[in-house]
C-alpha atoms as a PDB file:
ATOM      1  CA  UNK A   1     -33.510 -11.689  12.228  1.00  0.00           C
ATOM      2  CA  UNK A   2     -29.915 -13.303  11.782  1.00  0.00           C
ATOM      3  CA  UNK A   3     -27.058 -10.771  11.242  1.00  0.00           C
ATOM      4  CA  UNK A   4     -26.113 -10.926   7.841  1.00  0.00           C
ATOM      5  CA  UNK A   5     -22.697 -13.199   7.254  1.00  0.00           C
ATOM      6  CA  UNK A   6     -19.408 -11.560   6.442  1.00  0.00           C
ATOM      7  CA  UNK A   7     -17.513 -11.660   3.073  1.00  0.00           C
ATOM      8  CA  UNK A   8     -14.240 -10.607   2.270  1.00  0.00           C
ATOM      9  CA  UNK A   9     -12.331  -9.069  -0.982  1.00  0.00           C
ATOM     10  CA  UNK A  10      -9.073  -8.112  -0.931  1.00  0.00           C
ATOM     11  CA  UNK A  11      -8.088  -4.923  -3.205  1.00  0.00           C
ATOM     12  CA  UNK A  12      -4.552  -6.194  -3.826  1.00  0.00           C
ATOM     13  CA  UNK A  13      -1.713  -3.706  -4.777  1.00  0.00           C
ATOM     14  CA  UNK A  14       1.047  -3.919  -6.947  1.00  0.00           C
ATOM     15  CA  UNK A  15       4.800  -3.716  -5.612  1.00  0.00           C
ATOM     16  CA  UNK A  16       4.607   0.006  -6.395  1.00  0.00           C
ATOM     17  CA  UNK A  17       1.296   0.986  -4.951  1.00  0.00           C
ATOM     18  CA  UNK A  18       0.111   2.183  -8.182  1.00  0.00           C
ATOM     19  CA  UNK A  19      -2.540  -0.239  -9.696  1.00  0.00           C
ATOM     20  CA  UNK A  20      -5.022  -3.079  -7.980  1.00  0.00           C
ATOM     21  CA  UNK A  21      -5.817  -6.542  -9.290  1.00  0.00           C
ATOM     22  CA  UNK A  22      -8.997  -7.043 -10.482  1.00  0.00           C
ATOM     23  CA  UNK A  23     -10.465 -10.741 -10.839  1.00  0.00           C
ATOM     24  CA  UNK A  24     -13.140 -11.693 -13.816  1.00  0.00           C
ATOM     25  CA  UNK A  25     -15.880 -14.031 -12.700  1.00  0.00           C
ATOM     26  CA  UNK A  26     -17.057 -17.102 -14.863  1.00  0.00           C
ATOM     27  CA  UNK A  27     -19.844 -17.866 -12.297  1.00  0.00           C
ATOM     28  CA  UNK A  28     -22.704 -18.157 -11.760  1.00  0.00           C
ATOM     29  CA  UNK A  29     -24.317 -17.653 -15.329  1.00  0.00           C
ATOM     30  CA  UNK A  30     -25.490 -13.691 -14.188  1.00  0.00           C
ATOM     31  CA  UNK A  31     -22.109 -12.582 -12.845  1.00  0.00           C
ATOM     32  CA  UNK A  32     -19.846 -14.443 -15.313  1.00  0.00           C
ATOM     33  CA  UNK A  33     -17.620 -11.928 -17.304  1.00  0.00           C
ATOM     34  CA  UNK A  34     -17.941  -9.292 -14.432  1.00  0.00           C
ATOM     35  CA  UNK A  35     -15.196  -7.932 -12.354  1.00  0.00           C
ATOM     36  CA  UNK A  36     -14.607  -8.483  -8.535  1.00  0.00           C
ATOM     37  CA  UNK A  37     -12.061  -8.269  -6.086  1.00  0.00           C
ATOM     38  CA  UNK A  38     -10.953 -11.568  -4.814  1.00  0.00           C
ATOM     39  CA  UNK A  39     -12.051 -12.784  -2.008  1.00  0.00           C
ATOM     40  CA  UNK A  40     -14.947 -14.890  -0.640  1.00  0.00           C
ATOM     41  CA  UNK A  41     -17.016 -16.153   2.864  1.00  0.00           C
ATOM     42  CA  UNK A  42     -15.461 -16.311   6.018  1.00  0.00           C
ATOM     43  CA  UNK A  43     -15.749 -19.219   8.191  1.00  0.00           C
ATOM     44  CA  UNK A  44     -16.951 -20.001  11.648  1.00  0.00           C
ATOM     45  CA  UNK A  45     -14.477 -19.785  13.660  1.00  0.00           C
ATOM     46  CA  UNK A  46     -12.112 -17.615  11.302  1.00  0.00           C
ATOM     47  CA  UNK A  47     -10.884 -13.590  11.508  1.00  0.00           C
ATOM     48  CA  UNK A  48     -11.835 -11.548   8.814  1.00  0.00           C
ATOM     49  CA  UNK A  49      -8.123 -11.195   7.634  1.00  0.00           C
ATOM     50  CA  UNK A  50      -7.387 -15.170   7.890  1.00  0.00           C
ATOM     51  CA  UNK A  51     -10.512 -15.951   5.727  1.00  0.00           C
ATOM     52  CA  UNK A  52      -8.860 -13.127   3.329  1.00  0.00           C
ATOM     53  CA  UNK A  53      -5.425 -14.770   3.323  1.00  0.00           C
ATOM     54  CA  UNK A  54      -6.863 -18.093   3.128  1.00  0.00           C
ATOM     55  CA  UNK A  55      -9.601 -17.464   0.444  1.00  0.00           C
ATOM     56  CA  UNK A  56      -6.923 -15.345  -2.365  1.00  0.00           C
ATOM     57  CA  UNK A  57      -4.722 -18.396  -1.940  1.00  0.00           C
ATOM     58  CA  UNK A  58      -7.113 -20.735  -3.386  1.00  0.00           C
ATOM     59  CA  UNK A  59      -8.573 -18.486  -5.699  1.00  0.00           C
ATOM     60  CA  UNK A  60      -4.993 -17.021  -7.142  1.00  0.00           C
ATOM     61  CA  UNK A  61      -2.461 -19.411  -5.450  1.00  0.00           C
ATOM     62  CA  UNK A  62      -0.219 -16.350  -3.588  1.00  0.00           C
ATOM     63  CA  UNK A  63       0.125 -15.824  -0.348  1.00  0.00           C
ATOM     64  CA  UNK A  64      -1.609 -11.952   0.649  1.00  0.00           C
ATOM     65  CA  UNK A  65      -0.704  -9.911   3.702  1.00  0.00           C
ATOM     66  CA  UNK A  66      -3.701  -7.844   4.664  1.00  0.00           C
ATOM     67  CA  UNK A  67      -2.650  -3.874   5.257  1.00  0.00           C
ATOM     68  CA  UNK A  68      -5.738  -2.208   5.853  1.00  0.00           C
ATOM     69  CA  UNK A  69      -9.861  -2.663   6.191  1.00  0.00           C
ATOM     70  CA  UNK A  70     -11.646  -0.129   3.787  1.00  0.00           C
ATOM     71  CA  UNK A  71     -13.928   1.883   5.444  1.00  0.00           C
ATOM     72  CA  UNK A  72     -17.627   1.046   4.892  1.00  0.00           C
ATOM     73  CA  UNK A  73     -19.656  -2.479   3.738  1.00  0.00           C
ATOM     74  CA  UNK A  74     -21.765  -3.420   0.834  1.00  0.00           C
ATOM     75  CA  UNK A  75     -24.531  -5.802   1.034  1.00  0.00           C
ATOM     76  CA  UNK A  76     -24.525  -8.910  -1.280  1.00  0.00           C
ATOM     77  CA  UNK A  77     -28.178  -9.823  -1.396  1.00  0.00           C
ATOM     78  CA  UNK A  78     -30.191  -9.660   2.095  1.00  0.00           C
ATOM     79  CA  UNK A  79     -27.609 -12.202   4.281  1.00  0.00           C
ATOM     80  CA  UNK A  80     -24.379 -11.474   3.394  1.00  0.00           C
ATOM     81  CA  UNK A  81     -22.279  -7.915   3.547  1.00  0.00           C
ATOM     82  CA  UNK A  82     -18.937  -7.364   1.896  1.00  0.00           C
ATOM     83  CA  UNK A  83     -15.958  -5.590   3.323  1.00  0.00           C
ATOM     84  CA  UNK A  84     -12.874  -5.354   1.534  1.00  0.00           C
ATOM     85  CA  UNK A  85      -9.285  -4.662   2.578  1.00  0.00           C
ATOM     86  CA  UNK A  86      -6.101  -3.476   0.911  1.00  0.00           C
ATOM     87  CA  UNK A  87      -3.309  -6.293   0.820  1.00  0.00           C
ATOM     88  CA  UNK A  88      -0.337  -6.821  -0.683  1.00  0.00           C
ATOM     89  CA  UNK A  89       1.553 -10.285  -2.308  1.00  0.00           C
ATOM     90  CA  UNK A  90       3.787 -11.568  -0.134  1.00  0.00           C
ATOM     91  CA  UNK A  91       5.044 -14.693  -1.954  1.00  0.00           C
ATOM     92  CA  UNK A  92       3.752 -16.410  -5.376  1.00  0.00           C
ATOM     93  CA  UNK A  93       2.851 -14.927  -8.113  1.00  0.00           C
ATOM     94  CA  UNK A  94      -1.511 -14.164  -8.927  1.00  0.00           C
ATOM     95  CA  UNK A  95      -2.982 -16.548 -11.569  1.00  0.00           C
ATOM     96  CA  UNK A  96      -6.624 -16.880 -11.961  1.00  0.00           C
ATOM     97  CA  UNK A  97      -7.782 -20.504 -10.836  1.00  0.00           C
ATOM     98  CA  UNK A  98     -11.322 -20.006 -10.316  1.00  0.00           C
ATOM     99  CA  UNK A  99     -11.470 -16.742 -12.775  1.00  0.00           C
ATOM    100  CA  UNK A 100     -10.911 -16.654 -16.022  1.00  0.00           C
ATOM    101  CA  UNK A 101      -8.601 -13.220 -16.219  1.00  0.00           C
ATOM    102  CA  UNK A 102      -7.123 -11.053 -13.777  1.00  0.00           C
ATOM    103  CA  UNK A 103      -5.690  -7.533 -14.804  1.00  0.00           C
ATOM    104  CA  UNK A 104      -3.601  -5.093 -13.249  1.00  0.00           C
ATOM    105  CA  UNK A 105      -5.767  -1.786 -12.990  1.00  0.00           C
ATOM    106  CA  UNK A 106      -4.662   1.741 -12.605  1.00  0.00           C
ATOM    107  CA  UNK A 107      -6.908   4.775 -10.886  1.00  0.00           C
ATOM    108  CA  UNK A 108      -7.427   6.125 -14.339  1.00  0.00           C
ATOM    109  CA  UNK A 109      -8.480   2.390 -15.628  1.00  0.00           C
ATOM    110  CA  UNK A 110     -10.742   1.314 -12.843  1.00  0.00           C
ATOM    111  CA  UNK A 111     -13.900   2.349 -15.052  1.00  0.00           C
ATOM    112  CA  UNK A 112     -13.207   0.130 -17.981  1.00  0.00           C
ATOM    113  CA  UNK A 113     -13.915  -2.811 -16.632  1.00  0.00           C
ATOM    114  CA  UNK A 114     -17.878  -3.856 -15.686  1.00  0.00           C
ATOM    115  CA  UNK A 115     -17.417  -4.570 -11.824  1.00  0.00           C
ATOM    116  CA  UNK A 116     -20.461  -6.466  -9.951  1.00  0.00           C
ATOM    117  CA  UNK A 117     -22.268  -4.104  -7.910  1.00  0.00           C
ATOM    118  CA  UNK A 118     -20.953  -4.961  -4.141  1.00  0.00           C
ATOM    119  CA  UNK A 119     -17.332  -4.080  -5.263  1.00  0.00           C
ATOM    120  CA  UNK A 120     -18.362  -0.666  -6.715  1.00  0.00           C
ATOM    121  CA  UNK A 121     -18.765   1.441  -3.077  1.00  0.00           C
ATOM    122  CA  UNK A 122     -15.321   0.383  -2.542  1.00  0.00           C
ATOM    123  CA  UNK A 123     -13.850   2.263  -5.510  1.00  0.00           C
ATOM    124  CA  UNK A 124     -13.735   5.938  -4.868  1.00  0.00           C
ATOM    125  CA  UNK A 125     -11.586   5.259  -1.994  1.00  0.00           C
ATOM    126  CA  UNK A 126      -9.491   2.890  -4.296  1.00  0.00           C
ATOM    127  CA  UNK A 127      -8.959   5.831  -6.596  1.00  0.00           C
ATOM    128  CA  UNK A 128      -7.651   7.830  -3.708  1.00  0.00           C
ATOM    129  CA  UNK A 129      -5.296   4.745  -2.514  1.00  0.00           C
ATOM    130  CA  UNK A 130      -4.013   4.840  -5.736  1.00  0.00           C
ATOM    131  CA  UNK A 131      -4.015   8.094  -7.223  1.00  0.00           C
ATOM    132  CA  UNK A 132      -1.355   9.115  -4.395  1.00  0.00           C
ATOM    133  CA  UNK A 133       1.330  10.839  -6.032  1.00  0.00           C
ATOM    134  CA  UNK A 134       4.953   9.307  -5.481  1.00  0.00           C
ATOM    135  CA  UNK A 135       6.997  12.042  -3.996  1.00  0.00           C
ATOM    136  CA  UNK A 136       3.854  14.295  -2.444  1.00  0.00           C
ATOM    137  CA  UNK A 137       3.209  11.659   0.818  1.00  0.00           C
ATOM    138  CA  UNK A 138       4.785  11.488   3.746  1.00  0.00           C
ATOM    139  CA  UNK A 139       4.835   8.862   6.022  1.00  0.00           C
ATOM    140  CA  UNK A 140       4.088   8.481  10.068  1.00  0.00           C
ATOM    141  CA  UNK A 141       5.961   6.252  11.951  1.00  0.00           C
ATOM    142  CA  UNK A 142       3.832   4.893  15.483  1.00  0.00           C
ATOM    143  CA  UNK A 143       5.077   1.702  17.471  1.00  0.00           C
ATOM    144  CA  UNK A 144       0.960   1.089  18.792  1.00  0.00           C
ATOM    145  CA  UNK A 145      -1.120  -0.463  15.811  1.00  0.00           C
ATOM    146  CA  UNK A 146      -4.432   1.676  17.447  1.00  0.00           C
ATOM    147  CA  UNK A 147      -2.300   4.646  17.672  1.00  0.00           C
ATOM    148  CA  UNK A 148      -1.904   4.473  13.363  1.00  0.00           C
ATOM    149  CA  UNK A 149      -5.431   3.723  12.880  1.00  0.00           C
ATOM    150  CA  UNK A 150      -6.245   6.418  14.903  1.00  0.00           C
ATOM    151  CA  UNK A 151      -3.774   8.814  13.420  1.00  0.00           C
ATOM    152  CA  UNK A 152      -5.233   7.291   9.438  1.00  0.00           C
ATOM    153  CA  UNK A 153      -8.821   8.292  10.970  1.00  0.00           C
ATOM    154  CA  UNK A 154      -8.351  11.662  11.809  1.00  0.00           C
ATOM    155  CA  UNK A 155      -6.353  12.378   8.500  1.00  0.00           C
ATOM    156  CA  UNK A 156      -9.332  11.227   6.708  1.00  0.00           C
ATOM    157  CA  UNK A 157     -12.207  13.077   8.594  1.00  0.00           C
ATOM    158  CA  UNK A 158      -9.830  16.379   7.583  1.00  0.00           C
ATOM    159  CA  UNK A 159     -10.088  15.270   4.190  1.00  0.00           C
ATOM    160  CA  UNK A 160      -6.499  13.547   3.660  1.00  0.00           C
ATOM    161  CA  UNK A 161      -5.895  10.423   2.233  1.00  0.00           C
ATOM    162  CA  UNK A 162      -4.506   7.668   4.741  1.00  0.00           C
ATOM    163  CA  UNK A 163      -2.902   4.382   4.303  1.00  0.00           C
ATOM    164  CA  UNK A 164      -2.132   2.311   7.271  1.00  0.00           C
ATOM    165  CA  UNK A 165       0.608  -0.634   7.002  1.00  0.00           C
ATOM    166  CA  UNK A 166       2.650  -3.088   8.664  1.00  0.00           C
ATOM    167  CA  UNK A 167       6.660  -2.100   8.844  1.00  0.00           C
ATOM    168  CA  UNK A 168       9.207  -4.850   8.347  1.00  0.00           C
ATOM    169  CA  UNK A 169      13.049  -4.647   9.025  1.00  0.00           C
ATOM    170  CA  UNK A 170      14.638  -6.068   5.871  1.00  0.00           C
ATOM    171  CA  UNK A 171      14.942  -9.920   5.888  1.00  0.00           C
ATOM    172  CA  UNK A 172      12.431 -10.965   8.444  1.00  0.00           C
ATOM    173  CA  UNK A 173       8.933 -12.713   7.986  1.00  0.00           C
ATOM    174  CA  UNK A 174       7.486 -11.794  11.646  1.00  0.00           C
ATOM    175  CA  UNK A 175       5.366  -9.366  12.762  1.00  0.00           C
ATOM    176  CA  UNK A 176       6.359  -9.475  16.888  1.00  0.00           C
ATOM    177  CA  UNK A 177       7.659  -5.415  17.903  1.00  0.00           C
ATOM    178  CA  UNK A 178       7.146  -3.806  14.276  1.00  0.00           C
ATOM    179  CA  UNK A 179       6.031  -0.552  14.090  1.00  0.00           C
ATOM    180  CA  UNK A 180       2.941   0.658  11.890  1.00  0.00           C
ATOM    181  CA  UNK A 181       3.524   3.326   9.536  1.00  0.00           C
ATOM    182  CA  UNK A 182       0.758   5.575   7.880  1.00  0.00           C
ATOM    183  CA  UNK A 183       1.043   7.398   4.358  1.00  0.00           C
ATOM    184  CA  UNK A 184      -0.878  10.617   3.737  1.00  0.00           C
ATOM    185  CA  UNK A 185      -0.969  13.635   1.175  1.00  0.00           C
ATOM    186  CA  UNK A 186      -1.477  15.725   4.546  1.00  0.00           C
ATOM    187  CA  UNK A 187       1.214  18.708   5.147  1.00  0.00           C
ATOM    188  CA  UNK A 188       3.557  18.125   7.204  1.00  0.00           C
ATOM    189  CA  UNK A 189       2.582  19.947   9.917  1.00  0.00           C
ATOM    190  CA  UNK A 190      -0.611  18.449  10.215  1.00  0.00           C
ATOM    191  CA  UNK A 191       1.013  15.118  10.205  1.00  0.00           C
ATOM    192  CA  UNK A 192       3.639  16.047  12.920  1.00  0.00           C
ATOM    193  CA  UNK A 193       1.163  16.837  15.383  1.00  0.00           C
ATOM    194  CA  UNK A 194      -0.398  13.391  15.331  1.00  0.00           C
ATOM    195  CA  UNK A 195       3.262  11.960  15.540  1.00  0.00           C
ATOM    196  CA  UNK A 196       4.571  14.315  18.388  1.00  0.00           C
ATOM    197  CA  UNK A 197       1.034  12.774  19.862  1.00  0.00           C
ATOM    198  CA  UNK A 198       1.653   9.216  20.049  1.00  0.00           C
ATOM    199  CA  UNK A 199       5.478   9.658  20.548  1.00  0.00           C
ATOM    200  CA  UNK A 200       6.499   8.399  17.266  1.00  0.00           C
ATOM    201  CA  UNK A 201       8.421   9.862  14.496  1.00  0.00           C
ATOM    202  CA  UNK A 202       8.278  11.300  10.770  1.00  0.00           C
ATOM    203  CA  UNK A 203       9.791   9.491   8.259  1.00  0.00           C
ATOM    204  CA  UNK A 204      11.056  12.169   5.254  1.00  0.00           C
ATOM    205  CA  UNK A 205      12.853  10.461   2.639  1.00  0.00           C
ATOM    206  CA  UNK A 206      15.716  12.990   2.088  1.00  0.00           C
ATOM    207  CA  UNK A 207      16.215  15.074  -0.778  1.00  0.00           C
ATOM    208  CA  UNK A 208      18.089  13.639  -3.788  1.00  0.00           C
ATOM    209  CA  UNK A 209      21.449  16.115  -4.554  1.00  0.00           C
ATOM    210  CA  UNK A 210      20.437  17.674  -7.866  1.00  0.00           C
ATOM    211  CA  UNK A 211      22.902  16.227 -10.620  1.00  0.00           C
ATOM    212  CA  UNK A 212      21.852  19.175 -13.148  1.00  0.00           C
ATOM    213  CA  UNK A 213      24.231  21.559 -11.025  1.00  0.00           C
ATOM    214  CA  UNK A 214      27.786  20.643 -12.209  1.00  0.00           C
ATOM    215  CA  UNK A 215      30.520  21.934  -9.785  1.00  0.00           C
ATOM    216  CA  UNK A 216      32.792  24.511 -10.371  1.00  0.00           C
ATOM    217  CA  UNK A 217      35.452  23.581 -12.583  1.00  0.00           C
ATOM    218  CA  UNK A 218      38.922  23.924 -10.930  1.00  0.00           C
ATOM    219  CA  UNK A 219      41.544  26.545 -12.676  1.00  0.00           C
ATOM    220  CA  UNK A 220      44.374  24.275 -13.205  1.00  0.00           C
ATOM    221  CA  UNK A 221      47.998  26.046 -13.756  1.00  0.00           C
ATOM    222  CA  UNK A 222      49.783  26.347 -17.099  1.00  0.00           C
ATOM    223  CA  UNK A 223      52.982  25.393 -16.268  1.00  0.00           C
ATOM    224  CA  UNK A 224      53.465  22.587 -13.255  1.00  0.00           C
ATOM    225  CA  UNK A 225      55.886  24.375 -10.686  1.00  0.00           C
ATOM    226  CA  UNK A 226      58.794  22.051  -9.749  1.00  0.00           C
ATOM    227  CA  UNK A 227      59.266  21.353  -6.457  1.00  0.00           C
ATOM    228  CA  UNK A 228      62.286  22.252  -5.393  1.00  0.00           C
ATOM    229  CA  UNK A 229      64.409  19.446  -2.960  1.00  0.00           C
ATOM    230  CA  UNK A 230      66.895  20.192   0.038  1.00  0.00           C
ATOM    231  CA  UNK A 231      70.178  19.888  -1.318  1.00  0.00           C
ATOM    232  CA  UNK A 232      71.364  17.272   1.692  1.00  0.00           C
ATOM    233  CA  UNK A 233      75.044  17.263   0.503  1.00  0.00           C
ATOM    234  CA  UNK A 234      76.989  14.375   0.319  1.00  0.00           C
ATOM    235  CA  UNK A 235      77.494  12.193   3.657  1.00  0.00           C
END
């Protein structure tokens, strides 16, 4: 018996992290008005995360940058399996060209839509992807991409949320010597230990100064003293 063939969807994220696109289908007749995550086949001869890139520009004409592979697969009949990855646009903006809508979609909003039945196993962890609070993460900084995914692995089997992604210094397009960073609701200490691990660093944005505080005000006199010049005579 073959091994079933690979499909991809990408659960794309908006700028803020906070909502995924969703894509509604218009094809074939019994999935038409359903929900998906973009995506589709990959190729012989193509990566997972190529076929990803490749398939979300024809389908929504932006280009994607895959962050991370959701754990788990769903099978789409008995010779394909889908496995979907969070991504992120890179360039272009997402406008349906083989759907008929797309929407934005929130944690709280996921259920309103009617999603076909190999995206819905990937949902409960989209909830958790999204549902982080801004503010309550922190964020590991490791220079090996298998030291991250590691570090992301372990956070989850403690029951953490982990997000594993690509950094980029400001104003470049390549990926060559970037370090990997990894999000998590995990405590601090927890996540320092994995750091002080893999010799790389915690990244803790620091705390605003709290504006509500005003300083003390300054006791100014009520009559300016003169100031009182050297008498240098006449020369």
């Amino acid at each position: 018996m073959n091994s079933p063939k690979t499909v991809v969807a990408a659960a794309i994220l908006s700028a803020d992290g906070k909502q995924v696109l969703a894509a509604r289908r218009t094809s074939p007749p019994e999935a038409a008005g359903r929900w998906e995550l973009p995506g589709g086949k990959v190729e012989e001869g193509e990566t997972p995360e190529a076929a990803l890139v490749r398939e979300v520009g024809e389908e929504l004409g932006c280009l994607i940058e895959v962050l991370d592979w959701m754990q788990g697969e769903a099978p789409i009949g008995e010779s394909h399996r889908l496995v979907a990855a969070t991504a992120r646009v890179v360039a272009g903006e997402p406008r349906p060209r083989e759907h008929d809508q797309v929407l934005w979609l929130a944690a709280e909003d996921l259920d309103s839509v009617d999603w076909l039945e190999p995206d819905r196993p990937f949902l409960d962890a989209l909830r958790h992807v999204l549902g982080m609070p801004e503010g309550s993460t922190l964020r590991g900084i490791f220079f090996d991409e298998e030291h991250a995914r590691t570090a992301a692995e372990t956070l989850e089997r403690e029951g953490w949320t982990a997000r594993v992604s690509r950094e980029r210094y400001q104003g470049e397009d390549d990926d060559e010597d970037h370090p990997w960073s990894v999000e998590t609701d995990a405590p601090e200490m927890v996540l320092e230990l994995l750091v002080d691990e893999y010799d790389g660093w915690l990244d803790i944005p620091e705390e605003a100064p709290d504006d509500s505080i005003a300083p003390e005000p300054v006791e100014l006199p009520d009559n300016p003293k003169r100031i009182k010049r050297p008498d240098l005579g006449n020369s």
